[in-house]
PDB file of N, CA and C in Angstrom:
ATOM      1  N   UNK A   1     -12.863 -12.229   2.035  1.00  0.00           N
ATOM      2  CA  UNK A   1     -12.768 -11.260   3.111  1.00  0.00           C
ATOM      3  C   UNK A   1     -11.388 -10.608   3.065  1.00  0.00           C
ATOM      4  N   UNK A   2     -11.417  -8.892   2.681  1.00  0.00           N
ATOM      5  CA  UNK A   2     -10.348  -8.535   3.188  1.00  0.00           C
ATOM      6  C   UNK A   2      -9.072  -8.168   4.886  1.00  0.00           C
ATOM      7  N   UNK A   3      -7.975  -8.448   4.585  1.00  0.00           N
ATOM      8  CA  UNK A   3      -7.365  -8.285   5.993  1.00  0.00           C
ATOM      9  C   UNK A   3      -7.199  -6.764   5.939  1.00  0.00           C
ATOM     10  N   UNK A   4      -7.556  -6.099   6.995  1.00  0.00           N
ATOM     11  CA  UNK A   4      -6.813  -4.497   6.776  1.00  0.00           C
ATOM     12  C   UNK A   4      -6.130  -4.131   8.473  1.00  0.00           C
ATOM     13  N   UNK A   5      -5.215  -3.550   8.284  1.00  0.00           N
ATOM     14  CA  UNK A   5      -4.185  -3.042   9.156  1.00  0.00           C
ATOM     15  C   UNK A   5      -4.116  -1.378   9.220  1.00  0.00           C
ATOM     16  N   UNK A   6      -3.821  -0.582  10.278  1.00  0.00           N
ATOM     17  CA  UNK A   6      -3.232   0.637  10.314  1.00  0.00           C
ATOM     18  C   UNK A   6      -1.754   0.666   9.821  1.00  0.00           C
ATOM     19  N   UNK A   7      -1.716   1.729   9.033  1.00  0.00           N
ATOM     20  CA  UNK A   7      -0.575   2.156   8.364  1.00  0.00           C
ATOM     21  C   UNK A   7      -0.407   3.314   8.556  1.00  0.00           C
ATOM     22  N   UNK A   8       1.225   4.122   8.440  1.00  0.00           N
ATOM     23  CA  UNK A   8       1.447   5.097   8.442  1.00  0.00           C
ATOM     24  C   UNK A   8       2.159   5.651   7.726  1.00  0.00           C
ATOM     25  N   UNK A   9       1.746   6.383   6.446  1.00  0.00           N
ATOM     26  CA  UNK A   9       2.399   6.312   5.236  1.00  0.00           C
ATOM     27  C   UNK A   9       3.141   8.051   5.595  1.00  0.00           C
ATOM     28  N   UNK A  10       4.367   8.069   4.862  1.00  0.00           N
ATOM     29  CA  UNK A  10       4.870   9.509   5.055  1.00  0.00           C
ATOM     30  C   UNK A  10       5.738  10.152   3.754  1.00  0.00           C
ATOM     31  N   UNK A  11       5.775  10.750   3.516  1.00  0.00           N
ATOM     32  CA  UNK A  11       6.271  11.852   2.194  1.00  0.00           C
ATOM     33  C   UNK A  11       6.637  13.209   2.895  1.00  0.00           C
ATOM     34  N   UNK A  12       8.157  13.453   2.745  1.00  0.00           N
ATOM     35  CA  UNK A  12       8.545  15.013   2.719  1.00  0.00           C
ATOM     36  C   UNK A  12       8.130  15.246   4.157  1.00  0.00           C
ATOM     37  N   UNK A  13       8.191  15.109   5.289  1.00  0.00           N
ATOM     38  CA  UNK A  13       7.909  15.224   6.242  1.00  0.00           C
ATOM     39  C   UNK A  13       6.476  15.486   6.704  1.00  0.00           C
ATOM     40  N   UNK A  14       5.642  14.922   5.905  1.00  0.00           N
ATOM     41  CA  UNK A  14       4.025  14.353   5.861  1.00  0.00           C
ATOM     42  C   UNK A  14       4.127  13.106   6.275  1.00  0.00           C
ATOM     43  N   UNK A  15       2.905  13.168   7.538  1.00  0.00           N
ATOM     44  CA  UNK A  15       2.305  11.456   7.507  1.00  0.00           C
ATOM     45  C   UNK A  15       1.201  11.731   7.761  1.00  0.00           C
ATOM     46  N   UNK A  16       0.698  10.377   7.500  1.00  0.00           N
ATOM     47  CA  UNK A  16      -1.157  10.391   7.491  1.00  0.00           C
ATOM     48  C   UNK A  16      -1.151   8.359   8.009  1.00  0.00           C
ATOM     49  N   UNK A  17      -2.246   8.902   8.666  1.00  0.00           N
ATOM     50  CA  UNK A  17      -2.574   7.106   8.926  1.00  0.00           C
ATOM     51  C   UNK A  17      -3.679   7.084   8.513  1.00  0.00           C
ATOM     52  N   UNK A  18      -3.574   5.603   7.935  1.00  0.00           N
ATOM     53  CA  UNK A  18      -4.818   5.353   7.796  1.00  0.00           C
ATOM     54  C   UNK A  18      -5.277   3.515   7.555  1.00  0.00           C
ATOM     55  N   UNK A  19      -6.172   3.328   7.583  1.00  0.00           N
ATOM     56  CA  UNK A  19      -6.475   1.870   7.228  1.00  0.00           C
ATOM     57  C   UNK A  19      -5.759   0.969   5.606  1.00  0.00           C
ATOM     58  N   UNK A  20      -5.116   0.065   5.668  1.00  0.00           N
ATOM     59  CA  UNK A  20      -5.151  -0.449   4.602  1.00  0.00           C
ATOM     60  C   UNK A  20      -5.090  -1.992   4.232  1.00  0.00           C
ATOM     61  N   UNK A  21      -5.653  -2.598   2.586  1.00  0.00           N
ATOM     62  CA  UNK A  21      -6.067  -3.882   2.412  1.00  0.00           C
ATOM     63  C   UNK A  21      -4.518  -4.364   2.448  1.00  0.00           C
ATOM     64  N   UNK A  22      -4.448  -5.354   2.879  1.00  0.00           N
ATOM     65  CA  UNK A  22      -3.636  -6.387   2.379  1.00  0.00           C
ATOM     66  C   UNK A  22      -3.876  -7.134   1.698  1.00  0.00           C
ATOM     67  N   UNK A  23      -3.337  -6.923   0.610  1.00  0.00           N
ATOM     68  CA  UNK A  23      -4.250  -7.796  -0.187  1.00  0.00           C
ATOM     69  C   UNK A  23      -2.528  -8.432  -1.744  1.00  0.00           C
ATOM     70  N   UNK A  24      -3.102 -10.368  -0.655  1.00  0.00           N
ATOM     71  CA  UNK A  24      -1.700 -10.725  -1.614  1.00  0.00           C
ATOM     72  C   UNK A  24      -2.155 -11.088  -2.928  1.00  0.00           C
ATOM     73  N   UNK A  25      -2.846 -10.606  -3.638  1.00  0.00           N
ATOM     74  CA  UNK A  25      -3.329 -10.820  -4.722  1.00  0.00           C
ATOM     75  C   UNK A  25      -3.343  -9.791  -5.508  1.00  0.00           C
ATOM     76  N   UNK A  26      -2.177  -8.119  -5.262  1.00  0.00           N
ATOM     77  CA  UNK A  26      -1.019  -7.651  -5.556  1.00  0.00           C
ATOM     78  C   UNK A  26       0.133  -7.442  -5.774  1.00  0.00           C
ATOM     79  N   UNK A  27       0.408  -8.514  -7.251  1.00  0.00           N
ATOM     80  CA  UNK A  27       1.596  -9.016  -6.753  1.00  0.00           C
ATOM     81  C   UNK A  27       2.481  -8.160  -8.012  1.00  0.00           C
ATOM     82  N   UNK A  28       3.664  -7.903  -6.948  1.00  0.00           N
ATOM     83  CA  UNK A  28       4.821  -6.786  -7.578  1.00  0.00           C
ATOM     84  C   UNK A  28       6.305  -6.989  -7.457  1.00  0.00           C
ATOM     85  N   UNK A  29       7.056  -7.284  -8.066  1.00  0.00           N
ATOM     86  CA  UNK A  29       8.269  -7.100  -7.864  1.00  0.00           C
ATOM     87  C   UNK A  29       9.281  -6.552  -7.006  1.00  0.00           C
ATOM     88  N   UNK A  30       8.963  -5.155  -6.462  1.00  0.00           N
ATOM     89  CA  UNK A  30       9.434  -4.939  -5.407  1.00  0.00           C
ATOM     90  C   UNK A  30       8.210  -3.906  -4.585  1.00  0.00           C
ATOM     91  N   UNK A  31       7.778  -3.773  -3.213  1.00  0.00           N
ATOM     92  CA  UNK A  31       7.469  -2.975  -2.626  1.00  0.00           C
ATOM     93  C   UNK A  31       6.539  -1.660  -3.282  1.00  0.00           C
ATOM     94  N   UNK A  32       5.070  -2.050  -3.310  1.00  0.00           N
ATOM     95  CA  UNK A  32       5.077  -0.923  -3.884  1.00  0.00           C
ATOM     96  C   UNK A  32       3.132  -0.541  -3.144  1.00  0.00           C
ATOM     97  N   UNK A  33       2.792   0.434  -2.890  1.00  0.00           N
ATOM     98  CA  UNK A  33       1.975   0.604  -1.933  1.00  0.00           C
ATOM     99  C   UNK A  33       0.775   1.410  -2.923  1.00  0.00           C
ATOM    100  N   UNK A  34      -0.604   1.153  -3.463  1.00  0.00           N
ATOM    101  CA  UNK A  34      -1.494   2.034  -3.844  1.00  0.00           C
ATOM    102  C   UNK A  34      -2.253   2.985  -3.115  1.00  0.00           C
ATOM    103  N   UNK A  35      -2.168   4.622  -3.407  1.00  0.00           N
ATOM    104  CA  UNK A  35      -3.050   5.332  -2.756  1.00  0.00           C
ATOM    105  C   UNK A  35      -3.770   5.841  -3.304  1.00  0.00           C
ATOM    106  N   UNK A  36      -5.357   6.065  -2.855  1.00  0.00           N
ATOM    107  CA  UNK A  36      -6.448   7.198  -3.567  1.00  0.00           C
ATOM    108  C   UNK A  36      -5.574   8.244  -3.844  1.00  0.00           C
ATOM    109  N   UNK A  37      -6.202   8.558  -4.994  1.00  0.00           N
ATOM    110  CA  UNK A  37      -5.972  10.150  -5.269  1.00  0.00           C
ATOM    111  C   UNK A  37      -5.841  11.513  -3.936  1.00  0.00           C
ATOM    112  N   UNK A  38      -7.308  11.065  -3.457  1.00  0.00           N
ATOM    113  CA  UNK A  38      -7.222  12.202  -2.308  1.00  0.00           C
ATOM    114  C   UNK A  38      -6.050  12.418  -1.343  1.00  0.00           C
ATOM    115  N   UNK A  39      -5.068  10.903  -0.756  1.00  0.00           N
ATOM    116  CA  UNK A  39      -3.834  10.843  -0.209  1.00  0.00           C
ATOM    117  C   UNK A  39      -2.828  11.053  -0.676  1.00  0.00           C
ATOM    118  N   UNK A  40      -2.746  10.648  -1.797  1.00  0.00           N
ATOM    119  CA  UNK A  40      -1.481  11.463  -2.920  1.00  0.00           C
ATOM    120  C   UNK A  40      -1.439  12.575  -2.495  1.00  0.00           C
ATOM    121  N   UNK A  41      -2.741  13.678  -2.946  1.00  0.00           N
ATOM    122  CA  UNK A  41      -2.465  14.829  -2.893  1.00  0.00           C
ATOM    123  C   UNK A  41      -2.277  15.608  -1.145  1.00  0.00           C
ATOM    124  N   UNK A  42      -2.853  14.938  -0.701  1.00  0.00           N
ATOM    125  CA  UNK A  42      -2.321  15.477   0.716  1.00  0.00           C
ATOM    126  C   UNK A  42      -1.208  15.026   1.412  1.00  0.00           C
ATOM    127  N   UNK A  43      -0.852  13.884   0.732  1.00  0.00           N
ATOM    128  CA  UNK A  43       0.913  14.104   0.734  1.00  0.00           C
ATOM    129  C   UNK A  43       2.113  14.700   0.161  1.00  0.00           C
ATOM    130  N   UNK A  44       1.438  15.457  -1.119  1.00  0.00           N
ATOM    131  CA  UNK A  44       2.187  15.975  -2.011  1.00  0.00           C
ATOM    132  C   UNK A  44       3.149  15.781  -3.147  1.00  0.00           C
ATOM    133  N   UNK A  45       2.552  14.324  -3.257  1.00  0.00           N
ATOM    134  CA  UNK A  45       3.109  13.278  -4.151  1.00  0.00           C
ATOM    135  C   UNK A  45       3.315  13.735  -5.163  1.00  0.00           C
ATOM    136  N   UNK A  46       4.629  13.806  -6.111  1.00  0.00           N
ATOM    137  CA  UNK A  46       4.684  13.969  -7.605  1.00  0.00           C
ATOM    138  C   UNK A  46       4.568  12.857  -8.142  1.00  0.00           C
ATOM    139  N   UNK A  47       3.949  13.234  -9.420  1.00  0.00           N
ATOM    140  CA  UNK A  47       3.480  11.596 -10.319  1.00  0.00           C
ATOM    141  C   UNK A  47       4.813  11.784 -10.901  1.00  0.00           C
ATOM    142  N   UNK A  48       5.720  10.504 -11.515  1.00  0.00           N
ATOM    143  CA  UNK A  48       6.635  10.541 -12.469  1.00  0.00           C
ATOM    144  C   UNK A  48       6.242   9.409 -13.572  1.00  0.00           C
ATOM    145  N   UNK A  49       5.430   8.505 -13.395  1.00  0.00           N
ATOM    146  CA  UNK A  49       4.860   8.235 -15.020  1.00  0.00           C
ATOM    147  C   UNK A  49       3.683   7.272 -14.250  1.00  0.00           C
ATOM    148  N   UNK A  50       3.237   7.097 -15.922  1.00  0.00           N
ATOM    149  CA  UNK A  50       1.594   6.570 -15.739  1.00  0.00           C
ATOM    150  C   UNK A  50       2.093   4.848 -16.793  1.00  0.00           C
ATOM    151  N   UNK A  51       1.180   3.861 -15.811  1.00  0.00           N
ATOM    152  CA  UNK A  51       1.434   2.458 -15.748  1.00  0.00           C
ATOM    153  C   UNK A  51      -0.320   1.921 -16.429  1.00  0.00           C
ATOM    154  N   UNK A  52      -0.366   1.578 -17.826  1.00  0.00           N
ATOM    155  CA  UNK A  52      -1.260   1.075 -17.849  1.00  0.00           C
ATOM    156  C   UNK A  52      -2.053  -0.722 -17.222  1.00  0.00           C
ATOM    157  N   UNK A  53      -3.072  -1.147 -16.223  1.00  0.00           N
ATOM    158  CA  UNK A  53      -3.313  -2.209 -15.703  1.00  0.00           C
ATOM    159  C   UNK A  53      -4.272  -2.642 -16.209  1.00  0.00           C
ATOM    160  N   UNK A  54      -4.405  -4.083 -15.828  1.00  0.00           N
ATOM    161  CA  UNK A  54      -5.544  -4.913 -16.278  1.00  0.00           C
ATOM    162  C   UNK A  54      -5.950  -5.584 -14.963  1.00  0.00           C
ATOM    163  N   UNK A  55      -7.259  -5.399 -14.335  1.00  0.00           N
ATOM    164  CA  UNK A  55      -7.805  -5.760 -13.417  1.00  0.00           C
ATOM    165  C   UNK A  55      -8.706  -7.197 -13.149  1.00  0.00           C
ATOM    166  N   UNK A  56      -8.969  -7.243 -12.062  1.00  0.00           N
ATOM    167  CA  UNK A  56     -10.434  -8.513 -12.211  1.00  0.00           C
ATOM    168  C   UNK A  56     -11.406  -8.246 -13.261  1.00  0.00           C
ATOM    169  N   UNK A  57     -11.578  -8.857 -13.955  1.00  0.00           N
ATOM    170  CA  UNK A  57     -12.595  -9.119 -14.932  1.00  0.00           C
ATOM    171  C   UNK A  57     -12.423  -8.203 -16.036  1.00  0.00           C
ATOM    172  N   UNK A  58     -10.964  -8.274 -16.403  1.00  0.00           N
ATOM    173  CA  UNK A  58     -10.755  -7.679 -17.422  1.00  0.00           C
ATOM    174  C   UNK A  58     -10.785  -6.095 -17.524  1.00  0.00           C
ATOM    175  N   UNK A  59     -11.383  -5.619 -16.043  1.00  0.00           N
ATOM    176  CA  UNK A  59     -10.719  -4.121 -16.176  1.00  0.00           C
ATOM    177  C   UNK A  59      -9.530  -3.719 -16.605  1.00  0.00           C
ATOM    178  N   UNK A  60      -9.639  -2.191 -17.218  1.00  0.00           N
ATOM    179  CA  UNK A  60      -8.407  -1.659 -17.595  1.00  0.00           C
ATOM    180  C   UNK A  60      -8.326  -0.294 -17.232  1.00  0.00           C
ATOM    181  N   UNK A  61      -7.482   0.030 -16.803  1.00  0.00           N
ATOM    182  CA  UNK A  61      -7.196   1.509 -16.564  1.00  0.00           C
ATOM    183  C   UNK A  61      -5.730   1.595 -16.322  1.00  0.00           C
ATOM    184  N   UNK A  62      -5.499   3.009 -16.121  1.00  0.00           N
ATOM    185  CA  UNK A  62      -4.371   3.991 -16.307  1.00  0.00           C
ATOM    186  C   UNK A  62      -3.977   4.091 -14.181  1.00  0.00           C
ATOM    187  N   UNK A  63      -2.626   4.273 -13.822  1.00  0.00           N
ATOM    188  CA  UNK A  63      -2.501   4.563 -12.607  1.00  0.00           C
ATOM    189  C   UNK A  63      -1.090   5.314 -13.061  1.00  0.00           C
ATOM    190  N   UNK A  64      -0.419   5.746 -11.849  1.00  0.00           N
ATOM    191  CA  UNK A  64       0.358   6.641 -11.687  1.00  0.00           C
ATOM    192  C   UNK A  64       1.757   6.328 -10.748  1.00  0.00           C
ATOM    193  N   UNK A  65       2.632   6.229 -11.204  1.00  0.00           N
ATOM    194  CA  UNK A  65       3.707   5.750 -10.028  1.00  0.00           C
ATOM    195  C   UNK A  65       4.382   7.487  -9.813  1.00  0.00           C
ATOM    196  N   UNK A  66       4.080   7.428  -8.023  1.00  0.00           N
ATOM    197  CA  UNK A  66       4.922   8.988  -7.879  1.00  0.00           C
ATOM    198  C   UNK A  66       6.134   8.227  -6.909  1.00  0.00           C
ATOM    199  N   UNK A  67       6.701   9.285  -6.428  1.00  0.00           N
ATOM    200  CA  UNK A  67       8.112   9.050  -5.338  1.00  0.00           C
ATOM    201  C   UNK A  67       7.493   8.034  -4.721  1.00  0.00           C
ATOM    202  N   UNK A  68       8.914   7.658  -3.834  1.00  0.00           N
ATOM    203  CA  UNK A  68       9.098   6.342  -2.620  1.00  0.00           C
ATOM    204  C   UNK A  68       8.404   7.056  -1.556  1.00  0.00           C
ATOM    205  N   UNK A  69       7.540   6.188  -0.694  1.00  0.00           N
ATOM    206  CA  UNK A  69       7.089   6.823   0.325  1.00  0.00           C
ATOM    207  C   UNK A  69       7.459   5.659   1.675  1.00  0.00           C
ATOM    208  N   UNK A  70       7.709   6.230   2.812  1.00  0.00           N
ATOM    209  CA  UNK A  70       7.685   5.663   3.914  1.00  0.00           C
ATOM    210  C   UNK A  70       6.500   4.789   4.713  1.00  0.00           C
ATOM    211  N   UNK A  71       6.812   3.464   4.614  1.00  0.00           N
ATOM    212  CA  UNK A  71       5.255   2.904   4.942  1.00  0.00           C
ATOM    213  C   UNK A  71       5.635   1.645   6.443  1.00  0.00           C
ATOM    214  N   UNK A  72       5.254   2.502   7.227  1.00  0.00           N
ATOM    215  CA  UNK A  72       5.439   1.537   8.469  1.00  0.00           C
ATOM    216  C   UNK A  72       4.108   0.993   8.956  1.00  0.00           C
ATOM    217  N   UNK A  73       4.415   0.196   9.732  1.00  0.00           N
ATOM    218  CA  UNK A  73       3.236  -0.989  10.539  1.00  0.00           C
ATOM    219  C   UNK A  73       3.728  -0.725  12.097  1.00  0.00           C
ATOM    220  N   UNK A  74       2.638  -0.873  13.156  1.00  0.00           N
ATOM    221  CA  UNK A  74       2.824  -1.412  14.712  1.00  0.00           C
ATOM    222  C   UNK A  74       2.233  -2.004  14.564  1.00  0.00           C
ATOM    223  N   UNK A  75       2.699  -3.086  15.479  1.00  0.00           N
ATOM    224  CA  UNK A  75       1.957  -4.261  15.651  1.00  0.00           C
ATOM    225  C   UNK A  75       2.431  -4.572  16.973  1.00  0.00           C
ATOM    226  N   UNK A  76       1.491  -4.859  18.577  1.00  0.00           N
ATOM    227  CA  UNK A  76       2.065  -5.156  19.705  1.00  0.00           C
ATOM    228  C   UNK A  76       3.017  -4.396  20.167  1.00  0.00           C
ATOM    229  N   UNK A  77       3.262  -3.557  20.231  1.00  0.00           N
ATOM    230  CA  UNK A  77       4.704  -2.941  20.405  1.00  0.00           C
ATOM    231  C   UNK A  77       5.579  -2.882  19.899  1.00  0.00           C
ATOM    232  N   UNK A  78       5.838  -3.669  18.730  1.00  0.00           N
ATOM    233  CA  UNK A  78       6.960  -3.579  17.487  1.00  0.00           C
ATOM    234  C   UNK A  78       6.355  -2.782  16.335  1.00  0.00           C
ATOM    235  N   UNK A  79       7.620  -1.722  15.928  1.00  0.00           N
ATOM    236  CA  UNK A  79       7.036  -1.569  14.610  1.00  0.00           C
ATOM    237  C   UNK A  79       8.508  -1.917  13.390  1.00  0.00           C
ATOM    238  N   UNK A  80       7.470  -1.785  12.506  1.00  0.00           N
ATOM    239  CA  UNK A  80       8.908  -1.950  11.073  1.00  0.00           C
ATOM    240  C   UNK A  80       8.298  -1.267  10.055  1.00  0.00           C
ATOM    241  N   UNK A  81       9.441  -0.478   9.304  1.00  0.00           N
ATOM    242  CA  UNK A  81       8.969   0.304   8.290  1.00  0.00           C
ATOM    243  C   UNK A  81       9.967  -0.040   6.749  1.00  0.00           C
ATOM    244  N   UNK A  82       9.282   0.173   6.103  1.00  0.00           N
ATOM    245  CA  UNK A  82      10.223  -0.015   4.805  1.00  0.00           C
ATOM    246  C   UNK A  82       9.672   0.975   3.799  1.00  0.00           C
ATOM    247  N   UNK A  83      10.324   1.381   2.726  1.00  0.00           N
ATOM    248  CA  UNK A  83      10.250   2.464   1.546  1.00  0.00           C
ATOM    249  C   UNK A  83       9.873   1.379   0.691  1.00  0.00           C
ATOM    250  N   UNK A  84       8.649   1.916   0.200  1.00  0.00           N
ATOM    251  CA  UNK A  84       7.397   1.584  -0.819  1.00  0.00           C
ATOM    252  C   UNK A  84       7.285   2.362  -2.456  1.00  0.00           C
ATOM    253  N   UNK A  85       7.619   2.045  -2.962  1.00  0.00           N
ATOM    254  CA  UNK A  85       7.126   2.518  -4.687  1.00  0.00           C
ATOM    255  C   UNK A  85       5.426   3.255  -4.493  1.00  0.00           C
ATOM    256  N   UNK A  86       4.941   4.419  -4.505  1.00  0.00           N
ATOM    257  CA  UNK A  86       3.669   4.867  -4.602  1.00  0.00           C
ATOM    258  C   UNK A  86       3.293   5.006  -5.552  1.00  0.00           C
ATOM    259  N   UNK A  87       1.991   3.806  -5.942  1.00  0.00           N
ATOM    260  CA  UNK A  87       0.920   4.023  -7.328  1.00  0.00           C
ATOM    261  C   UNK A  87      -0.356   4.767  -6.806  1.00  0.00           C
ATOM    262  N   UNK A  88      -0.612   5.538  -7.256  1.00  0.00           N
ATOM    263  CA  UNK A  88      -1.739   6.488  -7.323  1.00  0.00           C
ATOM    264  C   UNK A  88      -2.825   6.188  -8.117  1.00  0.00           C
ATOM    265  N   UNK A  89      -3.407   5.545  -7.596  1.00  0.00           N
ATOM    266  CA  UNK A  89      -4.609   4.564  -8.526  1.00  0.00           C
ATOM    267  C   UNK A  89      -5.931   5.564  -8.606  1.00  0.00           C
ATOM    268  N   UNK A  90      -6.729   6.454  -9.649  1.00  0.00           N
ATOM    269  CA  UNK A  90      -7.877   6.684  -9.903  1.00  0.00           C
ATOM    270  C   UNK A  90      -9.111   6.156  -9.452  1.00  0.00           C
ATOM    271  N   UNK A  91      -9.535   6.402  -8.810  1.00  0.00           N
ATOM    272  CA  UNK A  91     -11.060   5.308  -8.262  1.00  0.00           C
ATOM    273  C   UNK A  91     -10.911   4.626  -7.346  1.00  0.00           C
ATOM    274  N   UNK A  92     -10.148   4.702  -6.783  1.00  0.00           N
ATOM    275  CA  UNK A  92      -9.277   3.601  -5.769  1.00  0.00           C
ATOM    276  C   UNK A  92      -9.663   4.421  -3.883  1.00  0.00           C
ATOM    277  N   UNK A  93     -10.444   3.801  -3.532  1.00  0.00           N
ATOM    278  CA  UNK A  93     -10.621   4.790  -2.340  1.00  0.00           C
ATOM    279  C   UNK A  93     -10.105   4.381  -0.779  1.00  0.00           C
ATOM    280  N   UNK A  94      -9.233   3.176  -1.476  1.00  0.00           N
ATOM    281  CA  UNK A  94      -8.723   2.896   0.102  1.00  0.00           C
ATOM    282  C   UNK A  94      -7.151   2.544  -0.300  1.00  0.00           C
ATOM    283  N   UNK A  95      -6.059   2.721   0.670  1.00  0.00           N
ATOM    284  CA  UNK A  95      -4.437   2.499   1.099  1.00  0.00           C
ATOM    285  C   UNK A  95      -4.421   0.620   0.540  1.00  0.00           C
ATOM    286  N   UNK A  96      -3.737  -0.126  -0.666  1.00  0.00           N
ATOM    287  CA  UNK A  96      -4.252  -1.560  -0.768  1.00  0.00           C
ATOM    288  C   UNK A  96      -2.412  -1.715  -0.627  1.00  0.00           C
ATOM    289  N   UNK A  97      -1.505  -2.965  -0.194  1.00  0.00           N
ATOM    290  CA  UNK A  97      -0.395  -3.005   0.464  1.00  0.00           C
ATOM    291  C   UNK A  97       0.093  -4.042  -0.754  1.00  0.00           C
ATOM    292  N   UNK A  98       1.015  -4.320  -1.376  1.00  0.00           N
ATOM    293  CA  UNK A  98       1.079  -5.273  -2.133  1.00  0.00           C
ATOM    294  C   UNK A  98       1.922  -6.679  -1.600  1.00  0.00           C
ATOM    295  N   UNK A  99       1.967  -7.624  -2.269  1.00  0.00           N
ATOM    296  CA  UNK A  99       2.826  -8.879  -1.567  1.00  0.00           C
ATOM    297  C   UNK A  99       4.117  -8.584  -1.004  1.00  0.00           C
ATOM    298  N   UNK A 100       5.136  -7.888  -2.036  1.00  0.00           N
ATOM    299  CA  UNK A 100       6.487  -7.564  -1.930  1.00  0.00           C
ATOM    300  C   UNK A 100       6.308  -6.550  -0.145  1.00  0.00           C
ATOM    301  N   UNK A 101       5.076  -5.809  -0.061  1.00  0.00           N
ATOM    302  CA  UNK A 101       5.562  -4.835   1.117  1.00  0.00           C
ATOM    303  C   UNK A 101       5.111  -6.076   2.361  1.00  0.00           C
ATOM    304  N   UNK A 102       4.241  -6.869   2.051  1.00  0.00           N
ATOM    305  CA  UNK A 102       3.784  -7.752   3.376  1.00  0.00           C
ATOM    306  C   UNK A 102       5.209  -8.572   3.135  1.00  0.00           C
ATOM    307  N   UNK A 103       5.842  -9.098   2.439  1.00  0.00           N
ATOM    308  CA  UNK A 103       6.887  -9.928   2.786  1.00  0.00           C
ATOM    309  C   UNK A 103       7.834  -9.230   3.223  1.00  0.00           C
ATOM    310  N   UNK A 104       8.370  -7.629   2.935  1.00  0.00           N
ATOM    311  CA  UNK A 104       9.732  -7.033   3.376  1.00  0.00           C
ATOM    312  C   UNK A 104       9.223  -6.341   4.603  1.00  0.00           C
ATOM    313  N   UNK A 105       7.605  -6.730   5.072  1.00  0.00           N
ATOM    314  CA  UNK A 105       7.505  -6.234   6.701  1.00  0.00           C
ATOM    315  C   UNK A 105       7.430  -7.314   7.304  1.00  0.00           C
ATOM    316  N   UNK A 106       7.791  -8.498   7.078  1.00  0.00           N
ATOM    317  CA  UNK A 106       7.723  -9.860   7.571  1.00  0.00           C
ATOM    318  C   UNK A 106       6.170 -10.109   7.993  1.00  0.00           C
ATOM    319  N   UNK A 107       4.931  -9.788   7.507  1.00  0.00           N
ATOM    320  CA  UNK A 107       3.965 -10.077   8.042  1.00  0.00           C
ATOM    321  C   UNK A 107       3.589 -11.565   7.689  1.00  0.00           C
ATOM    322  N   UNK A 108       2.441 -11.776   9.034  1.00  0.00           N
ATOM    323  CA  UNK A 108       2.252 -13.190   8.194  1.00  0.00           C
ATOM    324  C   UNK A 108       1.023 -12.803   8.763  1.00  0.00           C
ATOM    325  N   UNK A 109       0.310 -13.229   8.118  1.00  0.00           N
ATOM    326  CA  UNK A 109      -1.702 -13.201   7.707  1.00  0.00           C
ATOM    327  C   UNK A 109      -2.057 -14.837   7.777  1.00  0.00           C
ATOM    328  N   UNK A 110      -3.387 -14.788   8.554  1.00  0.00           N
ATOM    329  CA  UNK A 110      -4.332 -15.590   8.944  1.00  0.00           C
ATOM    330  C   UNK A 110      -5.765 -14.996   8.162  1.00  0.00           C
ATOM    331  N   UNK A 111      -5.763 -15.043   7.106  1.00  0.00           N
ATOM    332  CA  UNK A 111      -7.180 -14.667   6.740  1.00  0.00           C
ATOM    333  C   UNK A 111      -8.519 -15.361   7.356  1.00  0.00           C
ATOM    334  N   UNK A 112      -7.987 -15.948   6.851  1.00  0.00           N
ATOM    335  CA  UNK A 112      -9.512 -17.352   7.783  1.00  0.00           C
ATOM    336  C   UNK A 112      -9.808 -16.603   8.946  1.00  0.00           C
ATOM    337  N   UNK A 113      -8.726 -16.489  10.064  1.00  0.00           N
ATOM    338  CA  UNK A 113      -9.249 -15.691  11.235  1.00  0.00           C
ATOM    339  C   UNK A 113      -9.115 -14.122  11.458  1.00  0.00           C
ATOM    340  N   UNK A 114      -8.585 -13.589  10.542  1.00  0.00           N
ATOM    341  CA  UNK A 114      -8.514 -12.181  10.463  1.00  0.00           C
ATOM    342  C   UNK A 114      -7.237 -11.616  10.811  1.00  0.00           C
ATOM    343  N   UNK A 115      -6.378 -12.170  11.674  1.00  0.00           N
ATOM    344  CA  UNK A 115      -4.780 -11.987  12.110  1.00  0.00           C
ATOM    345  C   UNK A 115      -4.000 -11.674  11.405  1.00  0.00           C
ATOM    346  N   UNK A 116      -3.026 -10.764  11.742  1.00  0.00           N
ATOM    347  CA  UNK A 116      -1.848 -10.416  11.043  1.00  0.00           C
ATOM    348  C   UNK A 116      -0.730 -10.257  12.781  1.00  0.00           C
ATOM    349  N   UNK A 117       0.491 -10.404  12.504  1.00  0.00           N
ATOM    350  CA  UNK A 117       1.374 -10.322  13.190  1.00  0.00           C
ATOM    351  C   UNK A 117       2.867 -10.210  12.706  1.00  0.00           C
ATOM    352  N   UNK A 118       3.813  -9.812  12.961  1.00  0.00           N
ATOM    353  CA  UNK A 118       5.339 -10.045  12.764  1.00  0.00           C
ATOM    354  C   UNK A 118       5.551 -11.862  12.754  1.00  0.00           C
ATOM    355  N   UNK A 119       7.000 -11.957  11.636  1.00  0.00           N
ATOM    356  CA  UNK A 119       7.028 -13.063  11.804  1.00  0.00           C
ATOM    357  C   UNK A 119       8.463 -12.715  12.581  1.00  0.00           C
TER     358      UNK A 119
END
């Protein structure tokens, strides 16, 4: 079962909200946030190079790292935001959050029960 949260991702004085996976079984080095194609472009994202991946079950494909984008969370009345690395993933039709951004927003996840909160 995935956890998903509202996000509010922003570029160049663009934002867009929208739903996204948390999903710690993205794991990255530093901060780095995947968007559909369709959000790229309505943020106005420039690509600056292409990252070949290897997926579950041996998928492979091509993605796209463009500029840093602004990626905040509310939660209860608190929010926290941090600057995210944007991969622009092909086929990809939903906002997916990687480990590095759930740990530098201090989240902590309850999958079992569906929860997410500030730590």
């Amino acid at each position: 079962m995935g956890l998903r949260i509202k996000v509010k991702i922003c570029y160049n004085n663009k934002c867009v909200e929208e739903n996204a996976l948390l999903n710690t079984g993205f794991e990255t080095d530093e901060p780095v946030v995947s968007l559909p194609v369709r959000l790229a472009e309505n943020l106005g994202l420039n690509i600056l190079s292409s990252v070949e991946f290897e997926g579950p079950g041996f998928t492979k494909g091509t993605a796209y790292f463009g500029d840093y984008v602004m990626l905040e969370v509310s939660l209860n009345n608190e929010s926290r935001g941090i600057k995210a690395k944007a991969l622009i993933t092909p086929g990809e039709e939903e906002v997916i959050v990687s480990d590095k951004c759930i740990e530098e927003l201090g989240l902590v996840l309850d999958l079992r029960k569906g929860k997410v909160w500030f730590s």
